[in-house]
Structure formats: C-alpha cells, structure tokens
N, C-alpha and C. Protein backbone atom coordinates (compact mmCIF):
# COMPACT_ATOMS: atom_id res chain seq x y z
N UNK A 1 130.48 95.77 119.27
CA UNK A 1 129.98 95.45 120.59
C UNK A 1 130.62 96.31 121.66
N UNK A 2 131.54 97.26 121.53
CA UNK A 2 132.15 97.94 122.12
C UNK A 2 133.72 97.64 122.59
N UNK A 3 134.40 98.40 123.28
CA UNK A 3 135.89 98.49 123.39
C UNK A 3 135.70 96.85 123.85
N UNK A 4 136.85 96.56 122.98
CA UNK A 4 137.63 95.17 123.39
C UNK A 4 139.09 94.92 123.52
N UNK A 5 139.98 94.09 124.89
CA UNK A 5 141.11 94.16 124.76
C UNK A 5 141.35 93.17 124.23
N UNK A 6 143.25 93.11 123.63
CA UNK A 6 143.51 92.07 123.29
C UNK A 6 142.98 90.72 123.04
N UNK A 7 143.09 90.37 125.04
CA UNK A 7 143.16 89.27 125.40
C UNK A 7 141.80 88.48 125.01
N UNK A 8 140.87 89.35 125.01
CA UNK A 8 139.29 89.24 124.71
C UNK A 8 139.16 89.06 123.08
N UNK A 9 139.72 89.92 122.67
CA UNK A 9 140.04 89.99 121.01
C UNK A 9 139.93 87.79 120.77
N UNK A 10 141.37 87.90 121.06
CA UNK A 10 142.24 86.68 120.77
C UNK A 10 141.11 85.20 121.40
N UNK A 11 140.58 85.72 122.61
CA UNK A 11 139.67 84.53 123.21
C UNK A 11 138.50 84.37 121.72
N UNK A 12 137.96 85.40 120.77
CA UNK A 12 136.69 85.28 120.57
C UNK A 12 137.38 85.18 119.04
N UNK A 13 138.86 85.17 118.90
CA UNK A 13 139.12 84.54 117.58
C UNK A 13 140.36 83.40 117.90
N UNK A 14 140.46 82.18 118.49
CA UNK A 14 141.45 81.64 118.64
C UNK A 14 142.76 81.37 117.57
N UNK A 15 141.82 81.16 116.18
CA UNK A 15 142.38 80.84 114.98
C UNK A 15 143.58 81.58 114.32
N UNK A 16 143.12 82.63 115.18
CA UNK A 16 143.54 83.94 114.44
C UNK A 16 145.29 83.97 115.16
N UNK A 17 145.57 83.84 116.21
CA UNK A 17 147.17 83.69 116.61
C UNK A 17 147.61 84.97 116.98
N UNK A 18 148.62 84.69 118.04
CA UNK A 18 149.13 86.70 118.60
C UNK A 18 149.39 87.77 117.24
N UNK A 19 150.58 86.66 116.75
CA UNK A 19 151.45 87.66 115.75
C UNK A 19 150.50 88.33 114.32
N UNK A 20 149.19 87.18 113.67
CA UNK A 20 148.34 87.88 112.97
C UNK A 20 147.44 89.00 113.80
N UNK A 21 146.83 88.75 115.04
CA UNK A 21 146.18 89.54 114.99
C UNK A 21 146.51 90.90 115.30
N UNK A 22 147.73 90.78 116.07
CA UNK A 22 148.21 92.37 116.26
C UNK A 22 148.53 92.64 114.42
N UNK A 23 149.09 92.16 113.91
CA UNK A 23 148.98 92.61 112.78
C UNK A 23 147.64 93.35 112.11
N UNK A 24 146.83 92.69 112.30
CA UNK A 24 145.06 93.30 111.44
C UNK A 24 144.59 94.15 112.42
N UNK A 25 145.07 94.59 113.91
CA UNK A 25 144.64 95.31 114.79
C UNK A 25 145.54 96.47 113.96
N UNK A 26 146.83 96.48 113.64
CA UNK A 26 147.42 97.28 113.19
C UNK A 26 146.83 98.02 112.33
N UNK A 27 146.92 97.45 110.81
CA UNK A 27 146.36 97.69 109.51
C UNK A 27 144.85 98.38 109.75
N UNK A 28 144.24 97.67 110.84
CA UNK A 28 142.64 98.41 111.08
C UNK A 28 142.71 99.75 111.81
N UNK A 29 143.77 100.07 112.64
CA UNK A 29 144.07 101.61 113.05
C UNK A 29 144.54 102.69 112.08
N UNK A 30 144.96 101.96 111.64
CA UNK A 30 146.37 102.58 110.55
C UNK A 30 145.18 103.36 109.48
N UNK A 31 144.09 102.48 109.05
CA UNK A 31 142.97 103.11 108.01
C UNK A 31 141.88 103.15 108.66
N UNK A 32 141.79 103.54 110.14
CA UNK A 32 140.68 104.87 110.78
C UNK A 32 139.67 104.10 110.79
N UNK A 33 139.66 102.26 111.21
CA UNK A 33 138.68 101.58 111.28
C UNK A 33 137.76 101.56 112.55
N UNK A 34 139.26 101.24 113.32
CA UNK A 34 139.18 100.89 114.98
C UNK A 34 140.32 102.02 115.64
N UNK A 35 139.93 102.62 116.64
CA UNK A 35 141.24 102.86 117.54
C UNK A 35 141.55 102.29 118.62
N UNK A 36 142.70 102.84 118.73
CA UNK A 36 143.28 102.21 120.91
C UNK A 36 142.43 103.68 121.73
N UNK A 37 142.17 102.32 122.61
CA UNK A 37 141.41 102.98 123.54
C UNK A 37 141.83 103.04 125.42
N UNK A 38 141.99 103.67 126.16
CA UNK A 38 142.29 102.92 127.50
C UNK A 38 140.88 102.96 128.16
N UNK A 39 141.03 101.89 128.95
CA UNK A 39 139.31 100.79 129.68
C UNK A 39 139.79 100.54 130.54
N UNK A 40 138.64 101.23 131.46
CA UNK A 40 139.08 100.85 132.96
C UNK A 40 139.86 101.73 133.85
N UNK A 41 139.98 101.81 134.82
CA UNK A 41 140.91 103.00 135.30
C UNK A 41 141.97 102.81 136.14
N UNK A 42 141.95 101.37 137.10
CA UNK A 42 142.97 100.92 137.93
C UNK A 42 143.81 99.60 137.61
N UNK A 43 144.73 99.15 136.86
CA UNK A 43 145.34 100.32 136.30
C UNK A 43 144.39 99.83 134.95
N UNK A 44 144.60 100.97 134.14
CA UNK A 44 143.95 101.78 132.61
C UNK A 44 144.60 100.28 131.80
N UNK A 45 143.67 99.94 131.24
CA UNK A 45 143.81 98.71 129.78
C UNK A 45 143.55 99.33 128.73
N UNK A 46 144.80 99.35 127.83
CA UNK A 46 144.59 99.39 126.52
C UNK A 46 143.38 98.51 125.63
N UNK A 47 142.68 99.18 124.51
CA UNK A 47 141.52 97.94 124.13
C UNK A 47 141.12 98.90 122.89
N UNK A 48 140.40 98.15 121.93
CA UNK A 48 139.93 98.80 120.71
C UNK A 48 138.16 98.61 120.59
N UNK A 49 138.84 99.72 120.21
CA UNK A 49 136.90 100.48 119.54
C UNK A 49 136.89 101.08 117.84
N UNK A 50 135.26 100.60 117.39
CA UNK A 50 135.15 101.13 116.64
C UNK A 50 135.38 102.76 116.16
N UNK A 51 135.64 103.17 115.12
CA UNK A 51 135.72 104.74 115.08
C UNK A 51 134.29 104.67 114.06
N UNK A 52 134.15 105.92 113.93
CA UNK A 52 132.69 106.03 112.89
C UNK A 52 132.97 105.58 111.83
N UNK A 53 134.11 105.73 111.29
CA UNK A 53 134.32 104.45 110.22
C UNK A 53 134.00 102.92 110.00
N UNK A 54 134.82 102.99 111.26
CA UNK A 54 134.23 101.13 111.28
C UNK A 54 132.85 101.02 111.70
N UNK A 55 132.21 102.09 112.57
CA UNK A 55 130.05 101.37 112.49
C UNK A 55 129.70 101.56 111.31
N UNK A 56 129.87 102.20 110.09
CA UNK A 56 129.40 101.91 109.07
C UNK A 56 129.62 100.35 108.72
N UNK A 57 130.65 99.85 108.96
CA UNK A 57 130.60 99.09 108.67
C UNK A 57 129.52 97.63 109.22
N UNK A 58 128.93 98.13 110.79
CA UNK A 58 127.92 97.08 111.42
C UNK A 58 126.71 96.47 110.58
N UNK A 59 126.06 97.33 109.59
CA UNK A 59 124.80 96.99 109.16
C UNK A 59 125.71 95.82 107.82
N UNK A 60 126.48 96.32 106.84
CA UNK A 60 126.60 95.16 106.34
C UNK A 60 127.68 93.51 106.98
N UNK A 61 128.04 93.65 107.43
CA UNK A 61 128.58 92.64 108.86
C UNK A 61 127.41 92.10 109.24
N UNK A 62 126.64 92.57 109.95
CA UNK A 62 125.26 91.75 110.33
C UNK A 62 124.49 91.30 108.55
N UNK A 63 124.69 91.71 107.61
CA UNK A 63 123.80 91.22 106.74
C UNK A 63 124.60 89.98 106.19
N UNK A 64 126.02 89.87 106.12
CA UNK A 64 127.24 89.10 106.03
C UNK A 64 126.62 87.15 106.98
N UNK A 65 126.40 88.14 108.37
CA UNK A 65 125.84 86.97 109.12
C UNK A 65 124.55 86.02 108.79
N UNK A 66 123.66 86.97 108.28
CA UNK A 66 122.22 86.77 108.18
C UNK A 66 122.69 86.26 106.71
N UNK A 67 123.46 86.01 105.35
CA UNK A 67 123.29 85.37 104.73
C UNK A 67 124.33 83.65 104.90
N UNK A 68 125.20 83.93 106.13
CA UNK A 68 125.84 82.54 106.73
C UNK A 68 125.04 82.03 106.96
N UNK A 69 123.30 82.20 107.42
CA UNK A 69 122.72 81.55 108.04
C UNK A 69 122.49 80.66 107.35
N UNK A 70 122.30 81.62 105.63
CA UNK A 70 121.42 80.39 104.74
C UNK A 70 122.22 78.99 104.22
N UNK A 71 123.55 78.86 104.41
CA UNK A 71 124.59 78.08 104.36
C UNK A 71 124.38 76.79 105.17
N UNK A 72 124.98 75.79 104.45
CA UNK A 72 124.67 74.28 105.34
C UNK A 72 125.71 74.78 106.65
N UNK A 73 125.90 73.66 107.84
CA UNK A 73 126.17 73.65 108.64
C UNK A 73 127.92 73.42 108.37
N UNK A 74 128.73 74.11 108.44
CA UNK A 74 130.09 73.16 108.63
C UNK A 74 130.22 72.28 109.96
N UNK A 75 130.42 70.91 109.75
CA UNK A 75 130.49 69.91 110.45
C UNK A 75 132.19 70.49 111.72
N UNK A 76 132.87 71.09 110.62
CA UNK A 76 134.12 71.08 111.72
C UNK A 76 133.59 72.71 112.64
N UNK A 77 132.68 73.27 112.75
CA UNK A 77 132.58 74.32 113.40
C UNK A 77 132.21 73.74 115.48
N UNK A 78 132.72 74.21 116.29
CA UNK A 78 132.15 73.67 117.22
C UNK A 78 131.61 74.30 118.25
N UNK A 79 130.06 73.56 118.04
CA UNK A 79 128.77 74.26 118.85
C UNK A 79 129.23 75.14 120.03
N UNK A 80 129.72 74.47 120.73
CA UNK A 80 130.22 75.26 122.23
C UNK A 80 130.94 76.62 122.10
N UNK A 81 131.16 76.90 120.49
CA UNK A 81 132.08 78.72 120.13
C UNK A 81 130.92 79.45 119.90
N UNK A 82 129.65 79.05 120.10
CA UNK A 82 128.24 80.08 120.01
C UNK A 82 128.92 81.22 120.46
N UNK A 83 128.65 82.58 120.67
CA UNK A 83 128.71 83.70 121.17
C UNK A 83 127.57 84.69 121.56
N UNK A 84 126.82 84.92 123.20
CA UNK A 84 125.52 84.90 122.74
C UNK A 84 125.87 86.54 122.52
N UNK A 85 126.56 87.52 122.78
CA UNK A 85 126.77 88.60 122.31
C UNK A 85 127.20 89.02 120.82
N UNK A 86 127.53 88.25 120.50
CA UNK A 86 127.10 87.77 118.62
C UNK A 86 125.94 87.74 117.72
N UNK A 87 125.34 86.37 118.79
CA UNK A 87 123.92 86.13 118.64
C UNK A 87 123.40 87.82 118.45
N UNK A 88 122.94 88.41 119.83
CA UNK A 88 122.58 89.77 119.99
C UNK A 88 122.73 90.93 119.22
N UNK A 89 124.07 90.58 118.83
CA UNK A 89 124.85 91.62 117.80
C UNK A 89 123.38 91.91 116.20
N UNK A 90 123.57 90.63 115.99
CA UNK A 90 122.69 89.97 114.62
C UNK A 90 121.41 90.27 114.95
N UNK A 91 120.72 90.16 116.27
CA UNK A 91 119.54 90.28 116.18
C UNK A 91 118.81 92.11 116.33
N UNK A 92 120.09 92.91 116.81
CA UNK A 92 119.78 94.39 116.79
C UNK A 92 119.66 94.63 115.49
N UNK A 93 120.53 93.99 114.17
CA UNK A 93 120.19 94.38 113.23
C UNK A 93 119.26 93.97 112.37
N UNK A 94 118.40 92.72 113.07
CA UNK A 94 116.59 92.42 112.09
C UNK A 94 116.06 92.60 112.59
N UNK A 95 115.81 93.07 113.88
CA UNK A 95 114.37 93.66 114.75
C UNK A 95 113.81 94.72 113.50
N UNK A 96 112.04 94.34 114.59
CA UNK A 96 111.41 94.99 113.51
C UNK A 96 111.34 96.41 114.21
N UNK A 97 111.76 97.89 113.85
CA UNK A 97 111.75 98.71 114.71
C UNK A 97 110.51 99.18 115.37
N UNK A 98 109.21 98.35 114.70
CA UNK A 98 107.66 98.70 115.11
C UNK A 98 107.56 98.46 116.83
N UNK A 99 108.45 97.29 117.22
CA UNK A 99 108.38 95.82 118.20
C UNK A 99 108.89 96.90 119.29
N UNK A 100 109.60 98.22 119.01
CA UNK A 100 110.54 99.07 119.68
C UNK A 100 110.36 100.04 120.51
N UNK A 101 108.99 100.48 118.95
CA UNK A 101 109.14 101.77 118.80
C UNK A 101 108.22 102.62 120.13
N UNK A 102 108.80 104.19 120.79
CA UNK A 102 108.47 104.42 121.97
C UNK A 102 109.18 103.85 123.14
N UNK A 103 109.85 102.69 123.31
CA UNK A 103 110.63 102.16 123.92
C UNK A 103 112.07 103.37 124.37
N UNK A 104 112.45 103.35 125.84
CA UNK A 104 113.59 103.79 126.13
C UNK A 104 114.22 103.17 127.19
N UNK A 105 115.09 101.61 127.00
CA UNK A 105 115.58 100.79 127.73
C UNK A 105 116.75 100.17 127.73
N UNK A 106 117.35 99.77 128.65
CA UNK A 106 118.53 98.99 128.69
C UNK A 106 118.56 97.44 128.98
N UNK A 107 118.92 96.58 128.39
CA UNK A 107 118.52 94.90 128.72
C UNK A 107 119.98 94.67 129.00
N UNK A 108 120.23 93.74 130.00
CA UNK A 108 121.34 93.61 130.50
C UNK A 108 121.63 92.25 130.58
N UNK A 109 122.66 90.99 130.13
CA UNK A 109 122.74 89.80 129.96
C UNK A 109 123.76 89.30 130.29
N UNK A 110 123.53 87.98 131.14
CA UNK A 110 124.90 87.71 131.89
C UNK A 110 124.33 85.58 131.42
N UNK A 111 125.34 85.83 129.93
CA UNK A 111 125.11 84.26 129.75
C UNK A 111 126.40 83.65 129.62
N UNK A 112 126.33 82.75 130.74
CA UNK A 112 127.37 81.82 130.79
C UNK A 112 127.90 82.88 130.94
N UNK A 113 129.76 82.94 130.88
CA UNK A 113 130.76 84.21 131.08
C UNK A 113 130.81 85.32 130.52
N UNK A 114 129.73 85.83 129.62
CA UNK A 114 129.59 86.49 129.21
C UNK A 114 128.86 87.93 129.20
N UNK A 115 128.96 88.98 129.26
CA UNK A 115 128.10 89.87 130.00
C UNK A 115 128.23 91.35 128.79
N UNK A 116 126.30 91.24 128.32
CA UNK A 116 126.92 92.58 127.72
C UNK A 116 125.02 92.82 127.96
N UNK A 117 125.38 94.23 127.37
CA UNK A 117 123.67 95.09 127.26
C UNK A 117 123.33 95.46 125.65
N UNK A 118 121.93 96.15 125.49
CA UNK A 118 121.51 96.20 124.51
C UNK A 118 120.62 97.44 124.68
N UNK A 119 121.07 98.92 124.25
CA UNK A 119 120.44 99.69 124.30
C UNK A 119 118.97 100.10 123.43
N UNK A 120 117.92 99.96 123.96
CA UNK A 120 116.53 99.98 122.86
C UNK A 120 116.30 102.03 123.26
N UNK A 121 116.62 102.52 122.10
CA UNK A 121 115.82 103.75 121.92
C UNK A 121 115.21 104.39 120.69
N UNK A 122 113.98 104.17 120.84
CA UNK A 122 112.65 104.44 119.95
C UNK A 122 112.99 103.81 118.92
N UNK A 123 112.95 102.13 118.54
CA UNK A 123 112.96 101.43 117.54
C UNK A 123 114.33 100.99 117.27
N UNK A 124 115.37 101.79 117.87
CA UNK A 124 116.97 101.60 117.37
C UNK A 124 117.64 100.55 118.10
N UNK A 125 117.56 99.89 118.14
CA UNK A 125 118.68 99.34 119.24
C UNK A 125 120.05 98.65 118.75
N UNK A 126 121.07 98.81 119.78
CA UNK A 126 122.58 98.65 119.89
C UNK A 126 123.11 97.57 120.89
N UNK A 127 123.97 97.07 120.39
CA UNK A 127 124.41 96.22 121.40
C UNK A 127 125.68 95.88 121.90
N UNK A 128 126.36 96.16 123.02
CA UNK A 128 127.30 96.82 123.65
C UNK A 128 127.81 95.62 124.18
N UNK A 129 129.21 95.21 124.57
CA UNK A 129 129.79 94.39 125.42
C UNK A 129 129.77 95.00 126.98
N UNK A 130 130.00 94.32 127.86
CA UNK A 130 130.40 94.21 129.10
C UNK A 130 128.58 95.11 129.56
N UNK A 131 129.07 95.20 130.68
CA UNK A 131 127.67 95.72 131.50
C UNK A 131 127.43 96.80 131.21
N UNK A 132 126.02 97.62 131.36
CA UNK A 132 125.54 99.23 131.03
C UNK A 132 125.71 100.24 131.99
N UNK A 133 126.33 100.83 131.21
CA UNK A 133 126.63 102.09 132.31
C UNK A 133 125.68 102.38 133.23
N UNK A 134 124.30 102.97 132.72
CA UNK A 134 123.11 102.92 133.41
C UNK A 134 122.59 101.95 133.80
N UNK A 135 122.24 101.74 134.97
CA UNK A 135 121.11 100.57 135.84
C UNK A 135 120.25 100.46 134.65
N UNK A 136 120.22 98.79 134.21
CA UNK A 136 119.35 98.24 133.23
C UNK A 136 118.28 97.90 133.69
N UNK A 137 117.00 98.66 132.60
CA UNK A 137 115.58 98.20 133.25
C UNK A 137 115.30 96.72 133.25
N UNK A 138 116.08 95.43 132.85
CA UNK A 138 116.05 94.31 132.92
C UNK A 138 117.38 93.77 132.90
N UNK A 139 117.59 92.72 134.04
CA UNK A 139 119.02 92.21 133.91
C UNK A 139 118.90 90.98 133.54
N UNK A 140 119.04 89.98 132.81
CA UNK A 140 118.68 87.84 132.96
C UNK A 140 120.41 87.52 132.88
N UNK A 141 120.06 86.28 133.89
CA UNK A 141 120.81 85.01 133.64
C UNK A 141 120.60 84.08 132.90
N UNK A 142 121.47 83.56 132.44
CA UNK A 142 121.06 82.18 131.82
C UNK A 142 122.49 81.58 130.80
N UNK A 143 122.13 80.48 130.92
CA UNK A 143 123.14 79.67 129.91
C UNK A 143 122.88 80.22 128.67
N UNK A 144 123.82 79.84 127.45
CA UNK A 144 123.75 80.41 126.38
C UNK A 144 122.63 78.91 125.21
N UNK A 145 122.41 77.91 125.98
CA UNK A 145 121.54 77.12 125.10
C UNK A 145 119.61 77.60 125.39
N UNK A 146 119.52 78.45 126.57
CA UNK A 146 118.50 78.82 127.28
C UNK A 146 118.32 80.25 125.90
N UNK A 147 119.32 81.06 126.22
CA UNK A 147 119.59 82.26 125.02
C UNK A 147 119.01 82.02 124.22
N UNK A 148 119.56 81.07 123.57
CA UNK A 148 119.27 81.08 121.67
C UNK A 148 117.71 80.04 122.27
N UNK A 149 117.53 79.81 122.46
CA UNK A 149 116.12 79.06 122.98
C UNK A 149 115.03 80.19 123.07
N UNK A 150 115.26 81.18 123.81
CA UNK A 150 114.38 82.41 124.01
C UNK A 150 114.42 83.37 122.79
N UNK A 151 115.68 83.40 122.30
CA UNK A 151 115.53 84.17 121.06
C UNK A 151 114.63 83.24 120.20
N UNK A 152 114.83 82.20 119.70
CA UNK A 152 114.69 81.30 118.52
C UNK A 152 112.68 81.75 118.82
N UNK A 153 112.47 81.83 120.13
CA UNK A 153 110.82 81.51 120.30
C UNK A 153 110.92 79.66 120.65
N UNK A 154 111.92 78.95 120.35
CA UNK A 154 111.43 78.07 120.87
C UNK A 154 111.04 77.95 123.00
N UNK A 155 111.49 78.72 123.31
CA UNK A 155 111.38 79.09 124.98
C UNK A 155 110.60 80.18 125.51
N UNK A 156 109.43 79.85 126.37
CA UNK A 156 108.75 81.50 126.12
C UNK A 156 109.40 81.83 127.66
N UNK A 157 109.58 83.31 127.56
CA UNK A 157 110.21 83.76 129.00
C UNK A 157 109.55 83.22 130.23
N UNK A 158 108.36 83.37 130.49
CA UNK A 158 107.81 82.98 131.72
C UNK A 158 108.31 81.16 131.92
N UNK A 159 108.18 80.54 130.66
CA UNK A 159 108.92 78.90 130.99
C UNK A 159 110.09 78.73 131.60
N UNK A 160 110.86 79.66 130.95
CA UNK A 160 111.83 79.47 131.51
C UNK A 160 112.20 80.17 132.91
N UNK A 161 111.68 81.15 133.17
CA UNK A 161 111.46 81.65 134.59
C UNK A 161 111.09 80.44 135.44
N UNK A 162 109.96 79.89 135.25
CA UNK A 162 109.06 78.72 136.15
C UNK A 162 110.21 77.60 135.95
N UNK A 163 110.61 77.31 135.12
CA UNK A 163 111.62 76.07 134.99
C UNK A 163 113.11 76.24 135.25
N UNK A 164 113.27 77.25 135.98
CA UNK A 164 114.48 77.69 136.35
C UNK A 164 115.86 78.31 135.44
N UNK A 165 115.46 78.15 134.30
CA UNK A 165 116.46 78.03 133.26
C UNK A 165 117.10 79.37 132.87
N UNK A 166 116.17 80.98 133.35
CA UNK A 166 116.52 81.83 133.59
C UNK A 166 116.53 82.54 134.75
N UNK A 167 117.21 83.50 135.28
CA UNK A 167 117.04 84.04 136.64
C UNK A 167 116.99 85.63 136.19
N UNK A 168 115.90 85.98 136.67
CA UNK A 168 115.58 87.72 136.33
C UNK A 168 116.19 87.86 137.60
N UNK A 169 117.23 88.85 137.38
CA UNK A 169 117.77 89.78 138.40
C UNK A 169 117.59 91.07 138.67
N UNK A 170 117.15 91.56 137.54
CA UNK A 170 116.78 93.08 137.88
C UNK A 170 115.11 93.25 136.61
N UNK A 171 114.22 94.12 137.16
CA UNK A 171 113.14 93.94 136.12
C UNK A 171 111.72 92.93 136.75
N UNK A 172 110.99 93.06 135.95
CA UNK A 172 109.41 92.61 136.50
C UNK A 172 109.67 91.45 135.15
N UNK A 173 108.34 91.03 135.29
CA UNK A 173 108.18 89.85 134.43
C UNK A 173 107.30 90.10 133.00
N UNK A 174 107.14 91.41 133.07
CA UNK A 174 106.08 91.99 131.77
C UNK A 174 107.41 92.50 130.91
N UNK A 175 108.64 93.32 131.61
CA UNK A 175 109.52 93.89 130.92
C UNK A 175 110.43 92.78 130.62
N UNK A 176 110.67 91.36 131.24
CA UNK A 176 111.34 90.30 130.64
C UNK A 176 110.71 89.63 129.18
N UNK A 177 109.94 89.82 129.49
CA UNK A 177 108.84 89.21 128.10
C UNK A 177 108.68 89.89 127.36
N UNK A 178 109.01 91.71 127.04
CA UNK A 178 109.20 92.47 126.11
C UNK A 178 110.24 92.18 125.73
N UNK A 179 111.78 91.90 126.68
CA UNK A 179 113.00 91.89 126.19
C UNK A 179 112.64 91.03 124.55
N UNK A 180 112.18 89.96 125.21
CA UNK A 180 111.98 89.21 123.46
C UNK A 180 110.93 89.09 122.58
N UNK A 181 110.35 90.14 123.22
CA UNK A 181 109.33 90.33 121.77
C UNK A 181 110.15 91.61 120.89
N UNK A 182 111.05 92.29 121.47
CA UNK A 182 111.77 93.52 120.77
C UNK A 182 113.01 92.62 120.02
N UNK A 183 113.57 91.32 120.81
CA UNK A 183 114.58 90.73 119.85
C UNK A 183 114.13 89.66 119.27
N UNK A 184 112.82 89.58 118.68
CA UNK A 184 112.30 88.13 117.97
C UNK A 184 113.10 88.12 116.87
N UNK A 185 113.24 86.63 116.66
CA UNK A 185 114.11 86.74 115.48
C UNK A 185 112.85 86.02 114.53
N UNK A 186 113.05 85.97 113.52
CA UNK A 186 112.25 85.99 112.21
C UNK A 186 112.61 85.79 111.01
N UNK A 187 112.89 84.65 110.34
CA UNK A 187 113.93 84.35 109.30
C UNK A 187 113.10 84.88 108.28
C-alpha cells in the first residue's frame, strides 16, 4: 500500500508488539523485502516500502486473503479492525481488467481515518496508502461500513450519495459510479 512508518506499522498490527516488530522489520530489510525509506520532508520520517522483491510478493498475499475469505468467521476477531485500505488492497487484485480497460484514473478515499488512492491504468490497478500525488479524478467520503457496502454491491453509489452516507468531494457522479463498477467484487 505504500511507505509506512512505524507508528502506522504497529497501529495496523497491534498484536504484533514494539520489540517483535522491529525485529521482522529487521529480518525483512536484511533479505531485500522492504527498505527504510524517509517520508515527508519537515522534519523527514523514517518509514518502509516495498522493494521489487517484496511486490512480487502482492499477487500471492492477495490470493492468501481471497482464500481467508472461504474460512468460517473467527468469533474472537473484532469487526471494528476492518481496514478499508485492505479491503482495496484485495479488491485491485480480482478486478476484472475488462471493467478497466482504457481507463487512466486516480480514486481517492478518505474512510473513517483513513486515507489512501487507487491508481486505474488500462485494466491495472494499484493501491497506494495516504493521498495521490496527482489531483484524483474522484475523491469519496465515507465511513468504512458505507465502504464495504458499496464494494459488496449491497449500496449503489447514487443511494448513498442521496442518503447521505457518502460525500463526493472531488468528481461528477458518472465517474463515482465507475469507481465501483472497476472495484466490483465478485466471489
């Protein structure tokens, strides 16, 4: 999803504890997975990124996810650790690239505290943490139960426009309603 610091690291794995995870941050530099990166410029944050090593590794990671799905529910997991840049993560890798293809866009998402983009070019798309460099041809708000609602198809964009549940901030209402016909999900 792109450079992440620490502190961000540790928020999106609590389980995981200071002293392990600098450890596996270690071991993952050490074999040319992830590097240190500095983010940001005033002052400069240290943070890690994939190296081309580790995106090989994205397509089976997302297929990793897509077979958790088929798994019962663990009862001790708790709903409220959704991640909708997770969510997103998973769904760049089952789009159908037909839904795409010709497409050259940026979707930009600010759910709940969370804020990342999703680059669509000609069938490919990627999905990036924090905001897009380039002015996104679509920006939405929304809670993250609205999210997985619009992904799932159970929410069609314009409903939730009319019912308040999303707020288009940047973008028309034809290019909000592509956003999810390019990320339908489809079990």
């Amino acid at each position: 999803m792109g450079p992440k610091r620490f502190k961000e690291l540790l928020a999106t794995l609590p389980a995981m504890g200071t002293n392990r995870l600098s450890e596996r941050l270690a071991m993952l530099v050490e074999n040319g997975v992830i590097r240190q990166a500095m983010q940001g410029t005033s002052p400069a944050t240290p943070a890690y990124e994939l190296t081309e090593l580790g995106e090989q590794l994205r397509k089976p990671l997302i297929s990793l996810g897509f077979w958790g799905l088929s798994l019962p529910v663990d009862e001790r997991i708790d709903p409220a650790s959704a991640r909708a840049e997770l969510i997103a993560l998973c769904l760049t890798g089952s789009n159908d690239p037909a839904a795409s293809a010709g497409l050259h866009e940026s979707y930009e998402f600010q759910v709940g505290t969370e804020v990342f983009h999703i680059q669509v070019d000609n069938g490919t798309l990627l999905a990036r943490s924090g905001p897009s460099a380039e002015p996104a041809d679509v920006k939405i708000q929304c809670d993250i139960d609205t999210f997985i609602a619009l992904v799932l198809g159970e929410l069609s964009p314009s409903r939730a426009l009319r019912e308040r549940h999303a707020t288009l901030l940047q973008g028309d209402r034809p290019a909000f309603t592509r956003v999810f016909n390019v990320l339908e999900y489809t079990p």
